[in-house]
N, C-alpha and C. Protein backbone atom coordinates (compact mmCIF):
# COMPACT_ATOMS: atom_id res chain seq x y z
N UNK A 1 0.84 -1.19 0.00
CA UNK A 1 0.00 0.00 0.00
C UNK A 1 0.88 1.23 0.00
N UNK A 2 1.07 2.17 -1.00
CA UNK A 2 1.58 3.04 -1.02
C UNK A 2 0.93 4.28 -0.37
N UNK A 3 1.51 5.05 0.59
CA UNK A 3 1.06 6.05 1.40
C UNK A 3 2.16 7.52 1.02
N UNK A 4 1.07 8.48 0.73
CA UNK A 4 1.76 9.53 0.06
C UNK A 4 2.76 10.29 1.16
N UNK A 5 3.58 10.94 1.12
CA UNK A 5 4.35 11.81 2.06
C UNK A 5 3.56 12.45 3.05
N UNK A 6 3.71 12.08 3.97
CA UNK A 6 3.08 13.12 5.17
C UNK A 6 1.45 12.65 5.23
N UNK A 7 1.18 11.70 4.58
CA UNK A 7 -0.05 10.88 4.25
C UNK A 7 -0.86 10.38 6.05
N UNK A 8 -0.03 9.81 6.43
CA UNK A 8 -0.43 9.61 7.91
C UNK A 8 -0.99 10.53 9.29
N UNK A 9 -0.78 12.24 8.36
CA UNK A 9 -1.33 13.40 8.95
C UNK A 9 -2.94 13.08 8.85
N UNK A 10 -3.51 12.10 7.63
CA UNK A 10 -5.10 12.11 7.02
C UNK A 10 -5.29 10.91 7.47
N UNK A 11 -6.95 11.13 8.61
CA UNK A 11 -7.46 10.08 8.75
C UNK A 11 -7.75 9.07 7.97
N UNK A 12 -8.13 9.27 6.48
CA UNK A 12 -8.08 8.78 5.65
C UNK A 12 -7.72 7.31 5.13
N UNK A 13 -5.85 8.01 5.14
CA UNK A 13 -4.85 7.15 5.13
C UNK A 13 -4.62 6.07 6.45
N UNK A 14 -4.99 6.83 7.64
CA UNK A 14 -4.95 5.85 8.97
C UNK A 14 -5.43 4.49 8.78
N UNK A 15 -7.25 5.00 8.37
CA UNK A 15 -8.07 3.76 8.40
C UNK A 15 -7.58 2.86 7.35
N UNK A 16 -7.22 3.22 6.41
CA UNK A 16 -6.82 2.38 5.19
C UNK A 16 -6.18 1.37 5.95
N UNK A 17 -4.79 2.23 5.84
CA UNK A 17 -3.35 1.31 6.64
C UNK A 17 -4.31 0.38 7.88
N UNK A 18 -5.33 0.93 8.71
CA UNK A 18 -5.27 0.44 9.76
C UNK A 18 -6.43 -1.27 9.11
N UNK A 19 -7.63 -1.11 7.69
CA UNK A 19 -7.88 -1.98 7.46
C UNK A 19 -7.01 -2.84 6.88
N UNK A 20 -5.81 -2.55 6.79
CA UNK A 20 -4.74 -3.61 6.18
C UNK A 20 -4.46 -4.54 6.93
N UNK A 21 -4.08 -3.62 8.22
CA UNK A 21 -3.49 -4.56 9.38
C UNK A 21 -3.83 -5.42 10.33
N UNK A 22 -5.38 -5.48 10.15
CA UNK A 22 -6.39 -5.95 11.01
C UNK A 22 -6.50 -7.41 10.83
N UNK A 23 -6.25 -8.11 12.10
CA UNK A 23 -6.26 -9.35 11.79
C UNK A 23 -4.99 -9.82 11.61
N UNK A 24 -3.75 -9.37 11.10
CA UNK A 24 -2.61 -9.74 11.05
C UNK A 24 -2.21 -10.56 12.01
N UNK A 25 -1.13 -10.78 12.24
CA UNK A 25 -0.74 -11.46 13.70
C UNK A 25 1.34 -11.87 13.42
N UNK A 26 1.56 -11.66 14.81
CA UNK A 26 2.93 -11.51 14.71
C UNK A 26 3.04 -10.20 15.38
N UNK A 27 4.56 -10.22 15.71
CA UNK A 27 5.30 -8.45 16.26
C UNK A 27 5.27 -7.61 15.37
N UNK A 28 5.64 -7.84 14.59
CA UNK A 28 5.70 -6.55 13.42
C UNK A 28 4.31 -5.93 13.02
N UNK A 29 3.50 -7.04 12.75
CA UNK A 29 2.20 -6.16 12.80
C UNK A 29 1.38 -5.63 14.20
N UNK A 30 1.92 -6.18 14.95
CA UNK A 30 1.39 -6.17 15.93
C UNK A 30 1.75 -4.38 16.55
N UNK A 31 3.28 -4.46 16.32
CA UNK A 31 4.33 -2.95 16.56
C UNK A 31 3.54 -2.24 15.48
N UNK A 32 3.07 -2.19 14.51
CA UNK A 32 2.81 -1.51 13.19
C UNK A 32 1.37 -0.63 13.74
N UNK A 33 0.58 -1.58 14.63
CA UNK A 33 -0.92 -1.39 14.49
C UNK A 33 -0.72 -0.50 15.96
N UNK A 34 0.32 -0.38 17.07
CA UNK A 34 0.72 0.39 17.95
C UNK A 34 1.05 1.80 17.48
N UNK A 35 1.95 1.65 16.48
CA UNK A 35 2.37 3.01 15.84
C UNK A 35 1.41 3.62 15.09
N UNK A 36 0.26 2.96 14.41
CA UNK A 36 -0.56 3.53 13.81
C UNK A 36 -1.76 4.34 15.11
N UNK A 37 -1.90 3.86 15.96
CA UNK A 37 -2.73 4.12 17.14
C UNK A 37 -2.12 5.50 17.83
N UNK A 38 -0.80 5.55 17.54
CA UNK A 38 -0.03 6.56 18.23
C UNK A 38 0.20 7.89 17.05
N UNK A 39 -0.31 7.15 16.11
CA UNK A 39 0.03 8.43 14.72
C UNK A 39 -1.47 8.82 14.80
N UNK A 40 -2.04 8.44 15.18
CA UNK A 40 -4.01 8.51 15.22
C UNK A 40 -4.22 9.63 16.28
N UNK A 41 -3.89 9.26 17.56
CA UNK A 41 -3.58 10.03 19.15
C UNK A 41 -3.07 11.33 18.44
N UNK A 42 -1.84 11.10 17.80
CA UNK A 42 -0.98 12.79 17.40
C UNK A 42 -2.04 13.46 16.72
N UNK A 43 -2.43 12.96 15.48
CA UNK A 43 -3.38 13.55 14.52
C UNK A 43 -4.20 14.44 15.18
N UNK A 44 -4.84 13.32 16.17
CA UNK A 44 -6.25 14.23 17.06
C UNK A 44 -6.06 15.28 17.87
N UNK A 45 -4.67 15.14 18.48
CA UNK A 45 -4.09 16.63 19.27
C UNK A 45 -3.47 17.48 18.26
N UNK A 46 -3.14 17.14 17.31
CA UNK A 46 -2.94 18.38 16.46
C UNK A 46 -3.64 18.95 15.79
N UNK A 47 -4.88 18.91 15.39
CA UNK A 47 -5.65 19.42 15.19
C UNK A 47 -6.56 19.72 16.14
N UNK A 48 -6.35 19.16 16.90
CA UNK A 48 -7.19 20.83 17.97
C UNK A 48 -6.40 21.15 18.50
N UNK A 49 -4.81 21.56 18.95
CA UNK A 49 -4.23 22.91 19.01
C UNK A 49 -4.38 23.69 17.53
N UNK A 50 -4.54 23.14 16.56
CA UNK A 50 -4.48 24.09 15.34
C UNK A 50 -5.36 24.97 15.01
N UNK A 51 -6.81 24.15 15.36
CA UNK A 51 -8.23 24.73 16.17
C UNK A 51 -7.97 26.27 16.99
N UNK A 52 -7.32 25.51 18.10
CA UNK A 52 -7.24 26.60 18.69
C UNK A 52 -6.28 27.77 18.45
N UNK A 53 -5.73 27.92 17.90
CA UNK A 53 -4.77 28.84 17.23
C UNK A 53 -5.16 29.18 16.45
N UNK A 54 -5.90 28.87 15.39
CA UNK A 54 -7.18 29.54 14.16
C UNK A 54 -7.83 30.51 15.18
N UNK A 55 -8.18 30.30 15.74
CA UNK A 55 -9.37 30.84 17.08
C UNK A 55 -8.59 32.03 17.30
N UNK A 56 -7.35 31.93 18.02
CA UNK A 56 -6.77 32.90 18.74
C UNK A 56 -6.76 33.89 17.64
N UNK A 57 -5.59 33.59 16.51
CA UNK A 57 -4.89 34.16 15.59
C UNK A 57 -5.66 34.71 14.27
N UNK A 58 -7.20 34.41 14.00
CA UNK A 58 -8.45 35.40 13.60
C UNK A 58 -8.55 36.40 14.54
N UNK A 59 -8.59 36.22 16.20
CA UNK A 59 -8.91 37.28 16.85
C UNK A 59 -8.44 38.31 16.98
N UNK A 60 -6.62 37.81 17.01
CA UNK A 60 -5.43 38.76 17.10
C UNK A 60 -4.74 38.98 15.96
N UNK A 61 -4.66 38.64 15.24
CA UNK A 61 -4.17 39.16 13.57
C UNK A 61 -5.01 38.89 12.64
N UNK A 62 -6.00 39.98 12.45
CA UNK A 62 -6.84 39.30 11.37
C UNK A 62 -5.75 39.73 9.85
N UNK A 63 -5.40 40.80 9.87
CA UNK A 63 -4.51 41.71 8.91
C UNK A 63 -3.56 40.51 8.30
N UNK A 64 -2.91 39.37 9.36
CA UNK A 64 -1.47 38.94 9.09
C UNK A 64 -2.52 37.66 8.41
N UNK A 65 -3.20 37.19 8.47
CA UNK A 65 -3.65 35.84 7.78
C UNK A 65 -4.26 36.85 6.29
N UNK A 66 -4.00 37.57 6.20
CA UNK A 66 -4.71 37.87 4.49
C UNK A 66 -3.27 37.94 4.07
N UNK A 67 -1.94 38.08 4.45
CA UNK A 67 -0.56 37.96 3.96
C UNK A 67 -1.02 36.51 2.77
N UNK A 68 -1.28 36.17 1.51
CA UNK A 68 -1.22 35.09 1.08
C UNK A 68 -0.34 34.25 0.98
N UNK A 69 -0.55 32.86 1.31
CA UNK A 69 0.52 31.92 1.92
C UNK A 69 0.70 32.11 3.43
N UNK A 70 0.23 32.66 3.87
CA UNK A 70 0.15 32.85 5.89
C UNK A 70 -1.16 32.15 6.27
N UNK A 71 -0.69 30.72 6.81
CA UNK A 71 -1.90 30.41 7.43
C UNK A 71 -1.75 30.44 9.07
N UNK A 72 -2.50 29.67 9.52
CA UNK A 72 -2.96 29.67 11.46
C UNK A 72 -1.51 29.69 11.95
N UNK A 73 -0.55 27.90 11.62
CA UNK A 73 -0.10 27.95 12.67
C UNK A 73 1.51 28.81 12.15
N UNK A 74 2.12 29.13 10.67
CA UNK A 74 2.61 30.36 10.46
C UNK A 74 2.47 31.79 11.37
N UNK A 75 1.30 31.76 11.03
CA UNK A 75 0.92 33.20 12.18
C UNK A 75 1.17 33.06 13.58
N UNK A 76 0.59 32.23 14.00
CA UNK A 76 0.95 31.80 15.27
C UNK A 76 2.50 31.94 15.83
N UNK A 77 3.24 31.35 14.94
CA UNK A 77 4.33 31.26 14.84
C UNK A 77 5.24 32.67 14.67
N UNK A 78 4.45 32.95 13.77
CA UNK A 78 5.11 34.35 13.77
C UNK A 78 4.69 35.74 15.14
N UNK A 79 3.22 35.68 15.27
CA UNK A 79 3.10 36.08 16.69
C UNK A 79 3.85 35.77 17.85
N UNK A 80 3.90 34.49 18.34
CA UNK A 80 4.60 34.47 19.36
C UNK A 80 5.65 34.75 19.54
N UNK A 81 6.64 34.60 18.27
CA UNK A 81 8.06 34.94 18.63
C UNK A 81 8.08 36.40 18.29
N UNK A 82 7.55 37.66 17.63
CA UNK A 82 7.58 38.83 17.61
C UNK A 82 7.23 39.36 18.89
N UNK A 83 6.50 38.66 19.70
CA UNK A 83 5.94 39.44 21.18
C UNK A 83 5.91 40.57 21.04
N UNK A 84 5.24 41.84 20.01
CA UNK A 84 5.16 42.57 20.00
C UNK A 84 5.83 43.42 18.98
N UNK A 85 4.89 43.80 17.64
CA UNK A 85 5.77 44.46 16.40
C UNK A 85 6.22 46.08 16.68
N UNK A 86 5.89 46.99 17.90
CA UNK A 86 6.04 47.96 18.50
C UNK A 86 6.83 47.86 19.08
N UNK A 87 7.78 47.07 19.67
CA UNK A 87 9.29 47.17 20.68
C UNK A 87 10.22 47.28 18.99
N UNK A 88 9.57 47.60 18.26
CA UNK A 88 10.86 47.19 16.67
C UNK A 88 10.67 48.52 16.36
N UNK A 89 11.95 49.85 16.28
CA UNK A 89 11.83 51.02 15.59
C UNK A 89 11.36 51.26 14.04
N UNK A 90 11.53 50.09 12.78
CA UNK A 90 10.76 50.21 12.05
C UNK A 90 11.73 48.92 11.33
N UNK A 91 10.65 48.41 10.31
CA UNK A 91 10.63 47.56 9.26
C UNK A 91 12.11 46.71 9.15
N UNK A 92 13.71 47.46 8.66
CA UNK A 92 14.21 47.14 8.83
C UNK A 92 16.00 46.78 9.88
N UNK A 93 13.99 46.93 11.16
CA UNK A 93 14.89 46.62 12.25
C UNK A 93 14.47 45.10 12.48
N UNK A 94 13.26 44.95 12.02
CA UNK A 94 12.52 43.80 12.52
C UNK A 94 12.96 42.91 11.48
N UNK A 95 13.67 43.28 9.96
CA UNK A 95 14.16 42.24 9.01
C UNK A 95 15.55 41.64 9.74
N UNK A 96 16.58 42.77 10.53
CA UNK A 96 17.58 42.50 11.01
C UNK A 96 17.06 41.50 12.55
N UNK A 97 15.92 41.33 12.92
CA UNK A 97 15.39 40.65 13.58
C UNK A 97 15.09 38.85 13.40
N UNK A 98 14.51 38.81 12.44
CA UNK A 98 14.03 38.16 11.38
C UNK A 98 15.08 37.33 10.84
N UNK A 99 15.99 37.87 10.82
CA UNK A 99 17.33 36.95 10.15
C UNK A 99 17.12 37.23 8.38
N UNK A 100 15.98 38.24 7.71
CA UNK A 100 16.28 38.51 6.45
C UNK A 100 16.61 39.17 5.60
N UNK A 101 17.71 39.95 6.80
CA UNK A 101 18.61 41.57 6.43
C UNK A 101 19.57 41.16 6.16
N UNK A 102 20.05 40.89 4.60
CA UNK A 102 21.55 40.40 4.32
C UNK A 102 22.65 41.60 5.04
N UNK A 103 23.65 40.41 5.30
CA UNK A 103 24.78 40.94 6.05
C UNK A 103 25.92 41.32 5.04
N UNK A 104 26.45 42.76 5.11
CA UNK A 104 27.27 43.39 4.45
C UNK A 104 28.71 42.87 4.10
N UNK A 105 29.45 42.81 3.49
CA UNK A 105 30.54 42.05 3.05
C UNK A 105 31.40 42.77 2.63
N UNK A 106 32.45 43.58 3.67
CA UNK A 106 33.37 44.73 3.38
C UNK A 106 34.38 44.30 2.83
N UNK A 107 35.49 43.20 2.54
CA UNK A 107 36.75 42.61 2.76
C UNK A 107 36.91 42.95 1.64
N UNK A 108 38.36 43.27 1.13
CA UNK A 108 38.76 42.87 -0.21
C UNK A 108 38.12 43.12 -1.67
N UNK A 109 37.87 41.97 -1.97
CA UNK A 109 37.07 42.30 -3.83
C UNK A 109 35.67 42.29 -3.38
N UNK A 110 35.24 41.59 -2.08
CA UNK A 110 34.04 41.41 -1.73
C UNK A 110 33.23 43.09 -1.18
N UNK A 111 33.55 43.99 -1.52
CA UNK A 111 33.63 45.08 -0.91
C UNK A 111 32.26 45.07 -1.32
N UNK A 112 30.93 45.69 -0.92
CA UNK A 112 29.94 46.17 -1.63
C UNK A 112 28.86 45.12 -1.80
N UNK A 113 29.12 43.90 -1.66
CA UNK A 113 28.18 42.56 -1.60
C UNK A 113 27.62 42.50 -0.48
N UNK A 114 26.58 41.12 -0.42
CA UNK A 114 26.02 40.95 1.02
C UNK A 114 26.44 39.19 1.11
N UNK A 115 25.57 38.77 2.12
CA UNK A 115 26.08 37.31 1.78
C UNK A 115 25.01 36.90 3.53
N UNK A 116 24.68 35.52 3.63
CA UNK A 116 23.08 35.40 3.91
C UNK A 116 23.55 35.50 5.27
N UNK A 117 22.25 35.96 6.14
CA UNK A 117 22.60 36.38 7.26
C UNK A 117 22.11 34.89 7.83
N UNK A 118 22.46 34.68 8.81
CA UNK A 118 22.79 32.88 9.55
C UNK A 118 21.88 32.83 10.96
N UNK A 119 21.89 34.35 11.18
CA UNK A 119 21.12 34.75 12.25
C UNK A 119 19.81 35.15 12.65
N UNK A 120 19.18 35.50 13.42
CA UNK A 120 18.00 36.08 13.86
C UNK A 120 17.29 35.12 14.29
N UNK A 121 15.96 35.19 14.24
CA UNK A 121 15.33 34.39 14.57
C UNK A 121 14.91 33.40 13.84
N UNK A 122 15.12 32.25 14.02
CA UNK A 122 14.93 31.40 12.84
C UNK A 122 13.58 30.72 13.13
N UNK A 123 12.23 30.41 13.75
CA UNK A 123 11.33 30.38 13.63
C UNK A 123 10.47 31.37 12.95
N UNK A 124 10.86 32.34 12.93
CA UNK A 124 9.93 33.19 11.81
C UNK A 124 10.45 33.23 11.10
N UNK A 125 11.62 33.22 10.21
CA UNK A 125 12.56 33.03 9.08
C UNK A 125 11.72 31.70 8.52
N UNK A 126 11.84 30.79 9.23
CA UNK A 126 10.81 29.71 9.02
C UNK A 126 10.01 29.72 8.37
N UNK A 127 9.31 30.90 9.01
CA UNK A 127 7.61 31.13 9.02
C UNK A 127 7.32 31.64 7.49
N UNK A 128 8.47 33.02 7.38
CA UNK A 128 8.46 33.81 6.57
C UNK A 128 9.23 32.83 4.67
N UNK A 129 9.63 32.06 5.35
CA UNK A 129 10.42 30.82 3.89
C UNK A 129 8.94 30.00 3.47
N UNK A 130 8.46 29.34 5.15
CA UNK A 130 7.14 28.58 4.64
C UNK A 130 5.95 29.87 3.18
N UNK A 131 5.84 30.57 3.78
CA UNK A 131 5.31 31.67 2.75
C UNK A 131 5.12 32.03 1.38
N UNK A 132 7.10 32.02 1.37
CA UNK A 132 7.54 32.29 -0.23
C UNK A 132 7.56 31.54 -0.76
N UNK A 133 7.74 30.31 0.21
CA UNK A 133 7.44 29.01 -0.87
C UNK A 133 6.26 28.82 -1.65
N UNK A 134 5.07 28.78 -0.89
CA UNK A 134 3.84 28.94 -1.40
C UNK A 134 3.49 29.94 -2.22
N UNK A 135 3.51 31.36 -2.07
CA UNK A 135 3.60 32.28 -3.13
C UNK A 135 4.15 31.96 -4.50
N UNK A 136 5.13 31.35 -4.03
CA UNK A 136 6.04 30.87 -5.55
C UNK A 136 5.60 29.92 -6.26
N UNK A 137 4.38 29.51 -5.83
CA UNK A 137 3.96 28.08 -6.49
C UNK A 137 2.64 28.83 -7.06
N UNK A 138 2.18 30.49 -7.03
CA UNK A 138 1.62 30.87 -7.33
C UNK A 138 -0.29 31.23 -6.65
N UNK A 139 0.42 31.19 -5.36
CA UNK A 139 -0.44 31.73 -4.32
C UNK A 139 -0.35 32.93 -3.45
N UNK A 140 -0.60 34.12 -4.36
CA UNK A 140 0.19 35.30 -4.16
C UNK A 140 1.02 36.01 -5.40
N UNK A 141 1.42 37.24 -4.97
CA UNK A 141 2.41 37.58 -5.72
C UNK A 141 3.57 37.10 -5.92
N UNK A 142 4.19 36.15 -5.04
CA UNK A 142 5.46 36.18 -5.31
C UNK A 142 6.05 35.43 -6.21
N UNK A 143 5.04 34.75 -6.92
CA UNK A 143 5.53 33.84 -8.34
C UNK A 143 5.96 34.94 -9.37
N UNK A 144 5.10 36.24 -9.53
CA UNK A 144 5.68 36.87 -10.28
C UNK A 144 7.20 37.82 -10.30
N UNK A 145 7.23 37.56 -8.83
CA UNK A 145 8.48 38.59 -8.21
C UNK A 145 9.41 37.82 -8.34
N UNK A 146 9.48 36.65 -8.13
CA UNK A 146 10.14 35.47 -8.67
C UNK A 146 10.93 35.38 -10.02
N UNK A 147 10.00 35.44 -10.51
CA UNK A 147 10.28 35.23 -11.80
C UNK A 147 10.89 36.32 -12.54
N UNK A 148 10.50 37.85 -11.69
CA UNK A 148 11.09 39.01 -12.67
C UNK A 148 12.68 39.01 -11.96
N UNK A 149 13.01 38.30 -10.71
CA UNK A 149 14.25 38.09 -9.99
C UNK A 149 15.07 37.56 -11.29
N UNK A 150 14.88 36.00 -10.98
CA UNK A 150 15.00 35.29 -12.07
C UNK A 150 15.45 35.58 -13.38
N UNK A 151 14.82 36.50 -13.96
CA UNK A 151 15.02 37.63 -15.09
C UNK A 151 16.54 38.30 -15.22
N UNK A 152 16.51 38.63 -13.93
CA UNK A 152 18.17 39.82 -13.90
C UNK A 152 19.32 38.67 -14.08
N UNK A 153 18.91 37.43 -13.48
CA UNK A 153 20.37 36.17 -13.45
C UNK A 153 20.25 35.70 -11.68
N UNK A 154 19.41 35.97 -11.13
CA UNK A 154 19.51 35.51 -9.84
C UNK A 154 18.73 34.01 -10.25
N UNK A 155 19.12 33.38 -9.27
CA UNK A 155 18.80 31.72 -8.83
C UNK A 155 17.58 31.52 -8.16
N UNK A 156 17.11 30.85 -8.42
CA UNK A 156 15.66 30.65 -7.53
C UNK A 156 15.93 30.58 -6.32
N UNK A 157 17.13 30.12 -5.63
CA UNK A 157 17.26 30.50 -4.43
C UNK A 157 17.62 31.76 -3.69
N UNK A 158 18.13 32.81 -4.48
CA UNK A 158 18.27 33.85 -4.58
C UNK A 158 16.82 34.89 -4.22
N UNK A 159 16.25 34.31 -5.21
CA UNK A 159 15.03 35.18 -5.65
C UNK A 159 14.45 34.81 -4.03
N UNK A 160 14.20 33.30 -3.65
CA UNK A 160 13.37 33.48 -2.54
C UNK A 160 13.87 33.45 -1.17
N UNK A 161 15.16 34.27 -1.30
CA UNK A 161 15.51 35.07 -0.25
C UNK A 161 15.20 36.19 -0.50
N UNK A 162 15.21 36.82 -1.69
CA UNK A 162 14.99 38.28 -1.81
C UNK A 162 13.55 38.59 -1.20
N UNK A 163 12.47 37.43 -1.87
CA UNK A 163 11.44 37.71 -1.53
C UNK A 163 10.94 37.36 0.04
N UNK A 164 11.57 36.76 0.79
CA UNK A 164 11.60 36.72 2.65
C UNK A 164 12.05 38.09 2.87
N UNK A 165 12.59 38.50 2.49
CA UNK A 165 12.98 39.96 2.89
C UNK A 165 11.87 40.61 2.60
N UNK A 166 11.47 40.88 0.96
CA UNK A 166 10.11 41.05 0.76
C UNK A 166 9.07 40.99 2.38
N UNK A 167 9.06 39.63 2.44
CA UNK A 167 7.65 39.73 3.11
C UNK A 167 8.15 39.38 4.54
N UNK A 168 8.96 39.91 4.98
CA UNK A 168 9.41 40.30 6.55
C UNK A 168 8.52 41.66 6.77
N UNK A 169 8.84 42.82 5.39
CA UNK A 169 8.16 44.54 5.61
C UNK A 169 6.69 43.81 5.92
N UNK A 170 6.37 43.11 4.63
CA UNK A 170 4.86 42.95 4.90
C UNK A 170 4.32 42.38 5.91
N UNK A 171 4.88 41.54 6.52
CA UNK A 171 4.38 40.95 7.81
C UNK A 171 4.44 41.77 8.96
N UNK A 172 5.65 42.82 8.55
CA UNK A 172 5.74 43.67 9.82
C UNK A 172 4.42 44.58 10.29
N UNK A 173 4.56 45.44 8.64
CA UNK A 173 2.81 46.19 8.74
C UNK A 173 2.13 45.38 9.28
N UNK A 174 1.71 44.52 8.75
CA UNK A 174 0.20 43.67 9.37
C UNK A 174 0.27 43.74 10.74
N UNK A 175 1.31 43.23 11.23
CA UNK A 175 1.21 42.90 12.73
C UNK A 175 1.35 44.63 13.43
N UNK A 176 1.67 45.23 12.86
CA UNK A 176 1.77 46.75 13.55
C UNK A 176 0.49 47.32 13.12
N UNK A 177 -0.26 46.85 12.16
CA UNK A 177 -1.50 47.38 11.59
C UNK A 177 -2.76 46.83 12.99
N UNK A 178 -2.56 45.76 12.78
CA UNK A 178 -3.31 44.15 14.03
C UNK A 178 -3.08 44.97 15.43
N UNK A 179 -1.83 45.45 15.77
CA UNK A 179 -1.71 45.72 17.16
C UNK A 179 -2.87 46.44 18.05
N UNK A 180 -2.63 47.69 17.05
CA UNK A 180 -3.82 48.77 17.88
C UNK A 180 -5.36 48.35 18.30
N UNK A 181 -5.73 47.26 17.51
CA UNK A 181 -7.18 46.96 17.55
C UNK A 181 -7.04 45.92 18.66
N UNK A 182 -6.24 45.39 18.74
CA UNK A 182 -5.55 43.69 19.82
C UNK A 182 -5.79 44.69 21.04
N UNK A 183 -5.08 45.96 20.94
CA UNK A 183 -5.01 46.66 22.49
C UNK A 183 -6.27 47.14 22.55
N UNK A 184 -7.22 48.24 21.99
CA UNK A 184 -8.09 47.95 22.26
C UNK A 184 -9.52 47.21 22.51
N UNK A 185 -9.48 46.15 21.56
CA UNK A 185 -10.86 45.10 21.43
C UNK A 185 -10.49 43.84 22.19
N UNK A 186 -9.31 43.21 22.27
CA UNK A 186 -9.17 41.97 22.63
C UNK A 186 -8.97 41.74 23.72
N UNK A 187 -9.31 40.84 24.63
CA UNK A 187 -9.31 40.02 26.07
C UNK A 187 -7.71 40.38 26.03
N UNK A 188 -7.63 40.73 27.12
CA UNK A 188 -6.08 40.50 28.01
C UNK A 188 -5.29 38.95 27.57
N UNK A 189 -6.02 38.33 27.99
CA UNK A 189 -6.06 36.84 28.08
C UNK A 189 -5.45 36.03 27.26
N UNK A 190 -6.49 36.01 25.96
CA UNK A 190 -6.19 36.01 24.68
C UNK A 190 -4.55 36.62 23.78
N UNK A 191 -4.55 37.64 24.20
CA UNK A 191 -3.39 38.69 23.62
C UNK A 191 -2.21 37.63 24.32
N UNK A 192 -2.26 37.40 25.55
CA UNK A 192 -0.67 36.51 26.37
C UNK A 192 -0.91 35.48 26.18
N UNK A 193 -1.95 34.54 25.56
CA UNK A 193 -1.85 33.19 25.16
C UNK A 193 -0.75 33.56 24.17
N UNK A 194 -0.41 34.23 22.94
CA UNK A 194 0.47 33.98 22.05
C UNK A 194 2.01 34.87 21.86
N UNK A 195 1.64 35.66 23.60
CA UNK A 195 3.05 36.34 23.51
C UNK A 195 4.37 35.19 23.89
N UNK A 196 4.31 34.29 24.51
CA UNK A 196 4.99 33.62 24.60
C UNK A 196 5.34 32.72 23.27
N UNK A 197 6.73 32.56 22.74
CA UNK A 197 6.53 31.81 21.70
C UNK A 197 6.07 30.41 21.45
N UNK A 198 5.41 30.09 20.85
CA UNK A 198 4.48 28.83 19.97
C UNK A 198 5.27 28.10 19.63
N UNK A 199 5.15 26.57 20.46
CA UNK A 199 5.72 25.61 19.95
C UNK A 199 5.28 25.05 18.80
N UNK A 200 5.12 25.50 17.37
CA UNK A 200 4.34 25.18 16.65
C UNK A 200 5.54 24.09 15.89
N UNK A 201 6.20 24.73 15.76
CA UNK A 201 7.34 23.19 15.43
C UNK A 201 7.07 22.10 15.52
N UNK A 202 6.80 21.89 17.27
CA UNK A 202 6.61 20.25 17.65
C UNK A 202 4.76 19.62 17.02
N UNK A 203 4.38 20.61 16.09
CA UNK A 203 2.98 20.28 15.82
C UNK A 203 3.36 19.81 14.36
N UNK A 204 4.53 19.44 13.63
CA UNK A 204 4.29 20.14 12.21
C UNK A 204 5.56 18.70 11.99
């Protein structure tokens, strides 16, 4: 039975695999129909933290989920570890934050270049790569920004660094756009569920 990549995330695929195994007998199936029970258990807790983070992250960024290619637990992700787009003096303080402010390259012939910054925060770098990827597949603009990259002699890997940088500004607005309404409309409550950063990693 062939099971697609990441296939075992879909109940779908569970029951299948799990009518395969039914009835088997021996360790191996026996270990098989354990692990499937335990990939079943994960499924069901990850989707309701994801639940609940849809929940939160409509309430508190409505602005940052219209970013196309930004879904729940992205946002999430990107909320918690910004704890706040107002402690950032502007845009590209929060890219030098972000880890998608190329780093300057003084030495020698290299005088005047940049070369990739290694640093910042790399869960929203994450967040902000999960993004361009999707954009680039033509959900969003950034297939076309892509492609006019592409154009000058840059590399597709090139281009979708350029474009994380891109959409570091844009994520920044949103979440500085999101803030003011969070302070006044939203539960206390709500707002510090996602200042702490989101283990959304261990969901994914």
């Amino acid at each position: 039975m062939d099971i697609p990549a990441r296939g075992l995330r879909r109940f779908v695929h569970i029951d299948a695999l799990a009518a395969r195994l039914a009835g088997r007998e021996g360790t191996v199936a026996r270990l098989a129909r354990d692990l499937l029970t335990r990939c079943r258990d994960l499924t069901e807790t990850i989707n309701a933290i994801e639940c609940e983070l849809r929940i939160l992250v409509h309430r508190l960024a409505p602005t940052l989920l219209t970013v196309p290619g930004c879904g729940a637990l992205g946002a999430a992700m990107i909320l918690g570890e910004t704890a706040g787009a107002q402690r950032f003096r502007n845009k590209d303080a929060y890219a030098r934050f972000t880890g998608t402010a190329p780093v300057p390259v003084w030495s020698g012939a290299s005088r005047g270049k940049v070369r990739l910054n290694r640093g910042g925060n790399r869960a929203i770098n994450t967040a902000l790569h999960m993004i361009a990827v999707t954009q680039a597949r033509g959900i969003g603009p950034g297939k076309n920004y892509i492609e006019k990259v592409q154009a000058t002699g840059k590399t597709r890997t090139e281009a979708l660094r350029l474009l994380r940088r891109r959409l570091s500004d844009t994520v920044f607005a949103a979440l500085r756009a999101d803030e003011p309404a969070r302070v006044t409309g939203s539960p206390a409550n709500a707002h510090n569920d996602l200042q702490a950063p989101v283990p959304v990693a261990a969901l994914t």
